[in-house]
C-alpha atoms as a PDB file:
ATOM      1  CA  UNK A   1      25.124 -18.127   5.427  1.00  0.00           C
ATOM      2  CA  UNK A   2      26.171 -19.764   8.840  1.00  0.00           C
ATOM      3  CA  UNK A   3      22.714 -20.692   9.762  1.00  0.00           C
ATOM      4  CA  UNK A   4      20.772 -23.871   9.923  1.00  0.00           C
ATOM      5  CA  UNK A   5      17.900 -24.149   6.842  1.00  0.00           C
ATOM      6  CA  UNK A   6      15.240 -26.573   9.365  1.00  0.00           C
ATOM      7  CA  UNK A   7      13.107 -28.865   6.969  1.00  0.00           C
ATOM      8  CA  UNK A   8       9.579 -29.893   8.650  1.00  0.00           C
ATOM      9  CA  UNK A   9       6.062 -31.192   7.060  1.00  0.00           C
ATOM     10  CA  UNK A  10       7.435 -30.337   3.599  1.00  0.00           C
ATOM     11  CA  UNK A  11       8.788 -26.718   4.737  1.00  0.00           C
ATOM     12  CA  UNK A  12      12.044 -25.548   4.311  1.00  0.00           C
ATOM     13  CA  UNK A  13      12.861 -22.819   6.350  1.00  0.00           C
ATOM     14  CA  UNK A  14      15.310 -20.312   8.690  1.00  0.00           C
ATOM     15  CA  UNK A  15      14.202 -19.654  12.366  1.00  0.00           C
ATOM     16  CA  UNK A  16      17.018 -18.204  14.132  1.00  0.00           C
ATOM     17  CA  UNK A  17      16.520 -16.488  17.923  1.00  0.00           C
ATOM     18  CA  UNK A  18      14.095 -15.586  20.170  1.00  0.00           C
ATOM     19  CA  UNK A  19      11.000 -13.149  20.829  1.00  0.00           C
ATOM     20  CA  UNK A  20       8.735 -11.281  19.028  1.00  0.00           C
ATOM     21  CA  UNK A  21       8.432 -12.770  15.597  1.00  0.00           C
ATOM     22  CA  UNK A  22       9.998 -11.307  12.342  1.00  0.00           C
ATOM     23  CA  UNK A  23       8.846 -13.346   9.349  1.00  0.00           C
ATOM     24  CA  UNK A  24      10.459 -12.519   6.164  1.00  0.00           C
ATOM     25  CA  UNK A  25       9.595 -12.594   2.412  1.00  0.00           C
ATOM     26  CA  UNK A  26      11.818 -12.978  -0.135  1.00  0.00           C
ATOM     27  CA  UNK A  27      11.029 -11.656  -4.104  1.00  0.00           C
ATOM     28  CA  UNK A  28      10.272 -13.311  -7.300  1.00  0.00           C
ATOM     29  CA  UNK A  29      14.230 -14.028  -7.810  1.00  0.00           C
ATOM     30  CA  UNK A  30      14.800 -14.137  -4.205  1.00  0.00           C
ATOM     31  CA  UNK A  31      16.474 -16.202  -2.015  1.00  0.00           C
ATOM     32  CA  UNK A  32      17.345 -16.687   2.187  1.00  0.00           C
ATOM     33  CA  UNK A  33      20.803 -14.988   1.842  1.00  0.00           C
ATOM     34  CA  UNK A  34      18.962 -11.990   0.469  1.00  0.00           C
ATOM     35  CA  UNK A  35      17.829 -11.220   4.306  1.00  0.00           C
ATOM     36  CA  UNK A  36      21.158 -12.376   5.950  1.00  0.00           C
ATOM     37  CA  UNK A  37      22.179  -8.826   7.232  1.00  0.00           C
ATOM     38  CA  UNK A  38      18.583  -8.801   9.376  1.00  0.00           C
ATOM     39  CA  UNK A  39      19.336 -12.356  10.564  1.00  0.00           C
ATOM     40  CA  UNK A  40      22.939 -11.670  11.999  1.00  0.00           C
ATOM     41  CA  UNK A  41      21.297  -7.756  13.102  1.00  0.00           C
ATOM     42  CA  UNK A  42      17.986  -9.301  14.867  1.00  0.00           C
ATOM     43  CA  UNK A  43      18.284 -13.297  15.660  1.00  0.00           C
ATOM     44  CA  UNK A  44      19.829 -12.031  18.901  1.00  0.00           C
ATOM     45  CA  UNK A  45      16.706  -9.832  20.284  1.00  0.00           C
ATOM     46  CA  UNK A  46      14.095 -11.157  17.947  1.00  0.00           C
ATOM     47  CA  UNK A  47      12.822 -14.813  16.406  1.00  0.00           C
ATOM     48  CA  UNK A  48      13.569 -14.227  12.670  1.00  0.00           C
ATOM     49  CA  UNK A  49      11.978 -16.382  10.454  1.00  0.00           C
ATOM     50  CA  UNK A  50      12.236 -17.018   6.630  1.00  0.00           C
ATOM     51  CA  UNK A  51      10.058 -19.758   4.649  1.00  0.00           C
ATOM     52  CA  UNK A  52      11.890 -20.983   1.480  1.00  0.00           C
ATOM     53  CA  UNK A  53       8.839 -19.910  -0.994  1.00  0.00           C
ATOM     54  CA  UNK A  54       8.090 -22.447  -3.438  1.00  0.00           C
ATOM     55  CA  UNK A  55       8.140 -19.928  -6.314  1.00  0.00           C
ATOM     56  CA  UNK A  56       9.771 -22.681  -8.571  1.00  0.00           C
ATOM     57  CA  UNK A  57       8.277 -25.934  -7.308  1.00  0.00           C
ATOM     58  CA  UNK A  58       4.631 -25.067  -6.755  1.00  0.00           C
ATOM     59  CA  UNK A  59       2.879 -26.850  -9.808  1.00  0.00           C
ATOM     60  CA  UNK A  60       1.953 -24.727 -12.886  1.00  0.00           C
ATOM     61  CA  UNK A  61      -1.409 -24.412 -11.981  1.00  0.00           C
ATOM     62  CA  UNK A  62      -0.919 -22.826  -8.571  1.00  0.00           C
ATOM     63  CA  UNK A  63       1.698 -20.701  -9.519  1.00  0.00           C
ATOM     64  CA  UNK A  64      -0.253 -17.565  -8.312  1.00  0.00           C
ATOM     65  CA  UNK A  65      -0.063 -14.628  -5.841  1.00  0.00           C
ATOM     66  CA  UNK A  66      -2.798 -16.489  -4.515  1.00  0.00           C
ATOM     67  CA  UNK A  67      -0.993 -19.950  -4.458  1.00  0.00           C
ATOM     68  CA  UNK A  68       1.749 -18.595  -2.530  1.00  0.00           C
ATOM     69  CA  UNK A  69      -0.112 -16.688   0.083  1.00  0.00           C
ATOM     70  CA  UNK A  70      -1.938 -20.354   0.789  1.00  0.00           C
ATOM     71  CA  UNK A  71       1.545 -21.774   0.937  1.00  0.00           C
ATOM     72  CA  UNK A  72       2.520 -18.724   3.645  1.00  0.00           C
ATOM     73  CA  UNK A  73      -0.972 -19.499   5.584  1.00  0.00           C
ATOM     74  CA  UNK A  74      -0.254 -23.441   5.853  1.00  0.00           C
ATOM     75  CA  UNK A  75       3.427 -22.257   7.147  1.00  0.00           C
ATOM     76  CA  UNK A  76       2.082 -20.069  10.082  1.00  0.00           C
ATOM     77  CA  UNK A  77      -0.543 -22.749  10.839  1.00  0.00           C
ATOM     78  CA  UNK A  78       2.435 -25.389  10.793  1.00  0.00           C
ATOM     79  CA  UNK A  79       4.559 -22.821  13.242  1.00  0.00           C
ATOM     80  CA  UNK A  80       1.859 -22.144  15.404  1.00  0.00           C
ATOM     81  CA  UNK A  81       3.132 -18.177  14.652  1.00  0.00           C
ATOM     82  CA  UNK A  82       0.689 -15.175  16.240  1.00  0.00           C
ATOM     83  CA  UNK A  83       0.990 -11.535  16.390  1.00  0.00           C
ATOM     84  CA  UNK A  84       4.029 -11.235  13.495  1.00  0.00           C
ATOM     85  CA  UNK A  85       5.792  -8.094  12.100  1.00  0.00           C
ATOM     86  CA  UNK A  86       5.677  -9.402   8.242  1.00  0.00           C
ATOM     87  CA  UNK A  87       9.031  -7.838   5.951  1.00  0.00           C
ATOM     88  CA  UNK A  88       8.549  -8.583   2.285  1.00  0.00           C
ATOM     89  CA  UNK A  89      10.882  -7.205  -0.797  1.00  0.00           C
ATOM     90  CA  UNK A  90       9.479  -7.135  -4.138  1.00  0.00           C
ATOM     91  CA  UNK A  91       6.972  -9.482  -4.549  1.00  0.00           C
ATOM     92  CA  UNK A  92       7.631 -10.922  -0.873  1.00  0.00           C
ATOM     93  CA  UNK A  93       6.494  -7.517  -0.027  1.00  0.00           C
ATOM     94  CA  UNK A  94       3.027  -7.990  -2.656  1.00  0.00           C
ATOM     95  CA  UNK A  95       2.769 -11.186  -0.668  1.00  0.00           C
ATOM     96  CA  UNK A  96       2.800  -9.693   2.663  1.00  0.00           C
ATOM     97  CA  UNK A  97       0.237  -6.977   2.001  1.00  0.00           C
ATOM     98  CA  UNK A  98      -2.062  -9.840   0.477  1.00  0.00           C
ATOM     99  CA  UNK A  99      -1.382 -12.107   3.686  1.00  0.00           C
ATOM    100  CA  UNK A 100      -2.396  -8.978   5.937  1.00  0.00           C
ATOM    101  CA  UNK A 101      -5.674  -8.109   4.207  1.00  0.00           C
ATOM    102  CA  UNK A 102      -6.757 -12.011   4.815  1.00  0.00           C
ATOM    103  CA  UNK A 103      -4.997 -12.514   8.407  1.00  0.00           C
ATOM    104  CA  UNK A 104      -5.161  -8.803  10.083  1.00  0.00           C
ATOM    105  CA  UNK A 105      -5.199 -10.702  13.566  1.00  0.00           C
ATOM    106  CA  UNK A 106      -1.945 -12.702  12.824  1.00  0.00           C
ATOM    107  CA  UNK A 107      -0.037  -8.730  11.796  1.00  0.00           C
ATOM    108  CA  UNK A 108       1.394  -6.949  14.162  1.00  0.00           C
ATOM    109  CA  UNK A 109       3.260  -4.501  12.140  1.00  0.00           C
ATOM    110  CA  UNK A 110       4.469  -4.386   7.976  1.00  0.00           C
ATOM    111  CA  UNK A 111       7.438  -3.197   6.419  1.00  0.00           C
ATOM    112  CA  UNK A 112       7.318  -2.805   2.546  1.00  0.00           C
ATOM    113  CA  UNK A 113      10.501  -2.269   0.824  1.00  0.00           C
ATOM    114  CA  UNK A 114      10.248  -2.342  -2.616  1.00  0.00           C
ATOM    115  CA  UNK A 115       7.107  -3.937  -2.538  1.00  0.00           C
ATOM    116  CA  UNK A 116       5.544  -4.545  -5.797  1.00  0.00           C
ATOM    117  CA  UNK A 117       1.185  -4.205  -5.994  1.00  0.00           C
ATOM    118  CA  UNK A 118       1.042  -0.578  -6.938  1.00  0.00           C
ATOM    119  CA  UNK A 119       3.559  -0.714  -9.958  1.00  0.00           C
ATOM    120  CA  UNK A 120       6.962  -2.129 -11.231  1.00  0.00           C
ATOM    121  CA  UNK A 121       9.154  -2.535 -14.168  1.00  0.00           C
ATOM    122  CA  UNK A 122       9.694  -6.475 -14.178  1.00  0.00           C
ATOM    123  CA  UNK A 123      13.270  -7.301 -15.067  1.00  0.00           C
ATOM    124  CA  UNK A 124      13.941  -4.096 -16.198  1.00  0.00           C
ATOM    125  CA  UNK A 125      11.126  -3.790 -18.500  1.00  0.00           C
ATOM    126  CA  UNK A 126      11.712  -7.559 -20.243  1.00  0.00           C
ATOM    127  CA  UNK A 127      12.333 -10.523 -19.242  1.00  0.00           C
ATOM    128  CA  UNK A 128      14.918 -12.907 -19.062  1.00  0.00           C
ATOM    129  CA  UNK A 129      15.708 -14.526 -21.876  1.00  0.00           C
ATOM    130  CA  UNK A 130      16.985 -18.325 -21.545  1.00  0.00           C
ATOM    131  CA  UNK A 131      20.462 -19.287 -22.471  1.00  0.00           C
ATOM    132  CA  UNK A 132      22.199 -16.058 -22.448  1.00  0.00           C
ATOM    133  CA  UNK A 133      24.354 -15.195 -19.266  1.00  0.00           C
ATOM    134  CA  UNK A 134      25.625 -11.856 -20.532  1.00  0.00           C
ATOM    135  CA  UNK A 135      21.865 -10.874 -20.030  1.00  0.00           C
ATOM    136  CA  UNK A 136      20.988 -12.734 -17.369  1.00  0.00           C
ATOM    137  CA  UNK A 137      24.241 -10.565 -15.426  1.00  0.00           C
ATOM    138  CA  UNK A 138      23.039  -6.930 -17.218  1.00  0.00           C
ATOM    139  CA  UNK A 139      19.678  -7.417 -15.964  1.00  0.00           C
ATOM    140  CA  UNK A 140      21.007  -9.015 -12.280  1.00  0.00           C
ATOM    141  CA  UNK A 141      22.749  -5.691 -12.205  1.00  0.00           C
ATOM    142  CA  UNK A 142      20.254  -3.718 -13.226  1.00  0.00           C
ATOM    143  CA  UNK A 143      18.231  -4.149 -10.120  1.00  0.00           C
ATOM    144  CA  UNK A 144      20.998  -2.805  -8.113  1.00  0.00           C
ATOM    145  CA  UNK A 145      22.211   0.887  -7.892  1.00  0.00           C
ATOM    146  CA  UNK A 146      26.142  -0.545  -7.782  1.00  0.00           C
ATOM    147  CA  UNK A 147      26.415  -3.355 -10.472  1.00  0.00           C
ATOM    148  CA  UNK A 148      29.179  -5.112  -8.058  1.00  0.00           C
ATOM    149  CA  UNK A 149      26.376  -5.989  -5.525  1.00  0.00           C
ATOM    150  CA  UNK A 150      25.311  -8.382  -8.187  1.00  0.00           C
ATOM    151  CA  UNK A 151      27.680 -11.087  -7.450  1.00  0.00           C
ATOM    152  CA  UNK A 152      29.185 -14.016  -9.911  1.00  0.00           C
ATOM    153  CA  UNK A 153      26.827 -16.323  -7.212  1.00  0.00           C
ATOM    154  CA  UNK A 154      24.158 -14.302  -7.745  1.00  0.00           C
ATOM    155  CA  UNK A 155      24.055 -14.297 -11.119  1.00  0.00           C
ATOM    156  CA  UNK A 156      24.453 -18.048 -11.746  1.00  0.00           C
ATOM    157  CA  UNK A 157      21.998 -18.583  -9.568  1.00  0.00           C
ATOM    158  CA  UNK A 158      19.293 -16.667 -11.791  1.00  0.00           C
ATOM    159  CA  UNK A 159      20.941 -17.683 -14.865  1.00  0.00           C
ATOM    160  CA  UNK A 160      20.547 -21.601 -13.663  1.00  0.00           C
ATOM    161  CA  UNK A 161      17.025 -20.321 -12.303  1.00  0.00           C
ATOM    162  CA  UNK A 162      16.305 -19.091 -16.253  1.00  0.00           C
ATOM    163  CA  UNK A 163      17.800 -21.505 -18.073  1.00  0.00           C
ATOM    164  CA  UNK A 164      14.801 -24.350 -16.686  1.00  0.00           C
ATOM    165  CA  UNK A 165      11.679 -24.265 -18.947  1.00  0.00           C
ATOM    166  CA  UNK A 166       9.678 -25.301 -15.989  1.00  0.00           C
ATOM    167  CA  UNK A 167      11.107 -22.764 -13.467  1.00  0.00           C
ATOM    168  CA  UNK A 168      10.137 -20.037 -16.593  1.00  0.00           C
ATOM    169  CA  UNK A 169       6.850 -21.055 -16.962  1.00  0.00           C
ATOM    170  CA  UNK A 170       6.392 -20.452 -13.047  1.00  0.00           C
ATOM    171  CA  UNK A 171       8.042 -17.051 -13.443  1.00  0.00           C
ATOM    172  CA  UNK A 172       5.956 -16.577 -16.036  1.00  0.00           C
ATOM    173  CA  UNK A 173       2.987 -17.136 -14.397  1.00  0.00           C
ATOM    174  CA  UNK A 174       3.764 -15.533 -10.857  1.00  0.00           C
ATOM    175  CA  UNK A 175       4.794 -12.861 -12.602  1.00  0.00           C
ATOM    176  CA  UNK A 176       1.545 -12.263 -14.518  1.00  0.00           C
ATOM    177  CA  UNK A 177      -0.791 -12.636 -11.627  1.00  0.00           C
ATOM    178  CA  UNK A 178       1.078  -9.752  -9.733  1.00  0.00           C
ATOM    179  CA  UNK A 179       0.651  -7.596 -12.773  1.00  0.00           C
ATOM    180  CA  UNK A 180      -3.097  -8.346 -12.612  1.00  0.00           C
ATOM    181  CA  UNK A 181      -3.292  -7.796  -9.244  1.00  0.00           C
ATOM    182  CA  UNK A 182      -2.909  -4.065  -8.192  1.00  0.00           C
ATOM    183  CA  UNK A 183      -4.192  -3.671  -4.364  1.00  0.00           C
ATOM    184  CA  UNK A 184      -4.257   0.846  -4.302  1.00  0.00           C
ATOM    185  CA  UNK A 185      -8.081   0.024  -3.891  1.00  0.00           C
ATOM    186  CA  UNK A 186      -7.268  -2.303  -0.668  1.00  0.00           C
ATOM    187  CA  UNK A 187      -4.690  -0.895   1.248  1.00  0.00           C
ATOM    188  CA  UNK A 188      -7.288   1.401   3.122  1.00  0.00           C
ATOM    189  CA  UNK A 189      -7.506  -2.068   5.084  1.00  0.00           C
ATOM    190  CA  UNK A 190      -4.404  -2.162   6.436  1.00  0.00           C
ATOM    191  CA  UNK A 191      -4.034  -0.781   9.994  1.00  0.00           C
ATOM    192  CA  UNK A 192      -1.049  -1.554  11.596  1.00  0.00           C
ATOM    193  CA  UNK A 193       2.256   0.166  11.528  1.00  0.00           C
ATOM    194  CA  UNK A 194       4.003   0.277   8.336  1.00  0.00           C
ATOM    195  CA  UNK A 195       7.894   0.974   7.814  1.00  0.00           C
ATOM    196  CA  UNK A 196       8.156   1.700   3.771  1.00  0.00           C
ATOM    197  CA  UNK A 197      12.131   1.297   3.073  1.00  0.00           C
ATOM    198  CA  UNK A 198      12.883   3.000  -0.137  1.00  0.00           C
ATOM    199  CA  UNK A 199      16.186   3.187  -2.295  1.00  0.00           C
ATOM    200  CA  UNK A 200      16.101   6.772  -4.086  1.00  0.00           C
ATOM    201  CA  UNK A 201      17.198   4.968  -7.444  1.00  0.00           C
ATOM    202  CA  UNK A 202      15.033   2.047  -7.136  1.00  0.00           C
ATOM    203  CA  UNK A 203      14.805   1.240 -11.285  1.00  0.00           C
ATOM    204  CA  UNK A 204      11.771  -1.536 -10.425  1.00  0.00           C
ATOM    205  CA  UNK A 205       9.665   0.433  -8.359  1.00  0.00           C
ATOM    206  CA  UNK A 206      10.333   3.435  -8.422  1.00  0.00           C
ATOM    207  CA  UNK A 207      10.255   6.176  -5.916  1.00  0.00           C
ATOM    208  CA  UNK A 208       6.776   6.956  -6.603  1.00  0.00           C
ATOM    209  CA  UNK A 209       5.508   3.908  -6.016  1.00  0.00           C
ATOM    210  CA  UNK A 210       7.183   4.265  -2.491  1.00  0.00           C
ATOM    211  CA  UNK A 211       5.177   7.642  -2.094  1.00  0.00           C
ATOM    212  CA  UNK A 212       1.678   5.839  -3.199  1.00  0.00           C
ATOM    213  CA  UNK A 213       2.308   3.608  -0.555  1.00  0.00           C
ATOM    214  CA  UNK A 214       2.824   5.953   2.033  1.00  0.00           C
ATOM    215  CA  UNK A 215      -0.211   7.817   0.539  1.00  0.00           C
ATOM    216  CA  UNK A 216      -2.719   4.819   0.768  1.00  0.00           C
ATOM    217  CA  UNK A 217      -2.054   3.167   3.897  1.00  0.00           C
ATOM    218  CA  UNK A 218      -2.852   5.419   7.074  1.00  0.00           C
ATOM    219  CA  UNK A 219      -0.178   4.648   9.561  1.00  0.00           C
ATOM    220  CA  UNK A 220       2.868   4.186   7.396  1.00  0.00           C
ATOM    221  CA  UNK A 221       5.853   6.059   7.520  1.00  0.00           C
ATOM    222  CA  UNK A 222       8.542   6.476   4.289  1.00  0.00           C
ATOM    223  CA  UNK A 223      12.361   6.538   4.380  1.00  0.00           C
ATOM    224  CA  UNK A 224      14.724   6.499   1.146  1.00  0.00           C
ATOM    225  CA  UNK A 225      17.926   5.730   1.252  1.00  0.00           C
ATOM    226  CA  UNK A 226      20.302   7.145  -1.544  1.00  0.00           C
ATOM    227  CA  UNK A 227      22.296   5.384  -3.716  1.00  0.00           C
ATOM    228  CA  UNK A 228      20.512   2.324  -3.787  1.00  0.00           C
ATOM    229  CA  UNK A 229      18.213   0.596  -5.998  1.00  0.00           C
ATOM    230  CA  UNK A 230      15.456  -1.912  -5.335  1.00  0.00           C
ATOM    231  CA  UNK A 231      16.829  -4.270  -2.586  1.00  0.00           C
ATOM    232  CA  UNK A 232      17.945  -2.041   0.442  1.00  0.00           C
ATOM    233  CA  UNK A 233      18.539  -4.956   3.240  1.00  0.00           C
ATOM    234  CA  UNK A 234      21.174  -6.135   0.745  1.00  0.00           C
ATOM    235  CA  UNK A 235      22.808  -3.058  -0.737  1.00  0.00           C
ATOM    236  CA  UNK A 236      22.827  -0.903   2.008  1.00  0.00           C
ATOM    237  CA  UNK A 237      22.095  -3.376   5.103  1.00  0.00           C
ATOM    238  CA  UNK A 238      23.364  -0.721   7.746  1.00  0.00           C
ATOM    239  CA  UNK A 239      20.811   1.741   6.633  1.00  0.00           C
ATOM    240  CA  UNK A 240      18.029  -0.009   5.991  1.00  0.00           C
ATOM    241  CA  UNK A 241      18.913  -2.043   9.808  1.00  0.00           C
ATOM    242  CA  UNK A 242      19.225   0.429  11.587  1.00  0.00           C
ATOM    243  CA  UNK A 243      15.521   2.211  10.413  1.00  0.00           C
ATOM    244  CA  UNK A 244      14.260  -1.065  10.986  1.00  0.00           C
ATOM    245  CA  UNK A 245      15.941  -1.609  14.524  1.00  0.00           C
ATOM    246  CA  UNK A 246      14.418   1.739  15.271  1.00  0.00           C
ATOM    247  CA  UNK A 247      10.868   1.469  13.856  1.00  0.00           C
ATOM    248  CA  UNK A 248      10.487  -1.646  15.647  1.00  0.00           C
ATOM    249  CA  UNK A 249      11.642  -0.175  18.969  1.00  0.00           C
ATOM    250  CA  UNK A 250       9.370   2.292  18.984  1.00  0.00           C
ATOM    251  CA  UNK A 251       6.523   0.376  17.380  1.00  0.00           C
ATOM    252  CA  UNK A 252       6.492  -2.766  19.341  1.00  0.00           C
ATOM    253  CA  UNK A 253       7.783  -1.242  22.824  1.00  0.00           C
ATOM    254  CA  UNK A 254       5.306   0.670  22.654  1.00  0.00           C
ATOM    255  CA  UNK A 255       2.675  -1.257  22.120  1.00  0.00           C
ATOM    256  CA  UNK A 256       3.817  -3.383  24.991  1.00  0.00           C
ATOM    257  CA  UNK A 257       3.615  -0.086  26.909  1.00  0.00           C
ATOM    258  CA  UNK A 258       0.300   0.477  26.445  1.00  0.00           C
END
């Protein structure tokens, strides 16, 4: 990470170059090195911009899908942010879809990749169990189609993420409302262009879920990418740029166009 994380009103943020506005979700375990291949792709033609979620912070009782789309509201009130393309992973992506069905003038354009809200597999079907890294690294792994991608970094961070009581009981909660809250019904709503980014081996949601997506919201299109699991920006950045780079070309030029 070479870039600056800006703190302001309680934020803590990345908001790196300048034009039409990128703002990007991270997942339940995520972090802002998760999207650093889009920042060093797009800072230079686009304003990319990442809000530190407060997935860990955010007191018990607001530790919701609904808590944290207020928390993304108050941040594009605070940024004074209009007409975004919104990019959410895993939940980020959940969050995304939610923040779109309450603020369809704010959303430009969405891209989902894979975006819990339809169906997932949690950690692998459990979940993580305090006080045992050997676990903690099998099911870091297991989200990725290469194990190596799941770095000695990465790892400790979710282990020292795990190992809080506190930080669980968020987890814990988060992860429950997202189970309870399946939007199929909803996503009739959604309207704007939709780039779905799916890896082929995706273990969390899988590529069916990918597929419902596509099925359920009108102007979406779905790609897969091979060899990869359930975060594509980070195991296979080229690919998963370079759909972007053109979806977004042809998307927002052209809506500029007309």
């Amino acid at each position: 990470m070479n870039y600056q994380i800006r703190e302001e009103a309680g934020f803590r943020y990345v908001d790196e170059g300048q034009g039409d506005v990128l703002l990007l979700l991270h997942g339940l375990f995520g972090a802002l090195s998760n999207w650093d291949s889009v920042i060093n792709t797009f800072a230079g033609r686009y304003r990319v911009i990442i809000p530190l979620l407060p997935i860990y912070e955010m007191p018990l009782r607001q530790a919701s899908l609904e808590g944290l789309v207020a928390f993304i509201e108050k941040f594009v009130v605070q940024k004074d942010l209009h007409g975004m393309t919104l990019l959410g992973n895993s939940l980020g992506g959940h969050l995304a879809i939610l923040y779109t069905f309450k603020n369809p003038e704010q959303v430009r354009g969405l891209v989902l990749t894979g975006s819990s809200g339809l169906f997932e597999n949690g950690m692998g079907g459990s979940f993580p169990k305090r006080g045992s890294y050997d676990y903690i690294a099998e099911r870091v792994a297991y989200t990725f189609y290469d194990p190596k991608v799941a770095s000695k970094e990465l790892i400790d961070e979710v282990f020292e993420i795990t190992s809080s009581i506190p930080k669980c009981m968020s987890i814990v909660g988060i992860a429950k409302s997202a189970q309870r809250n399946n939007v199929a019904k909803d996503l009739y709503k959604i309207q704007v262009p939709t780039l779905l980014v799916w890896g082929l081996n995706d273990t969390i949601t899988p590529a069916e879920v990918g597929h419902e997506f596509n099925r359920l919201i009108a102007n979406s299109e779905l790609y897969f990418i091979d060899k990869c699991c359930h975060a594509p920006m980070m195991e296979c950045p080229d690919r998963f740029n370079e759909l972007l780079d053109g979806w977004l070309a042809r998307h927002l030029v052209s809506e500029l166009v007309e």
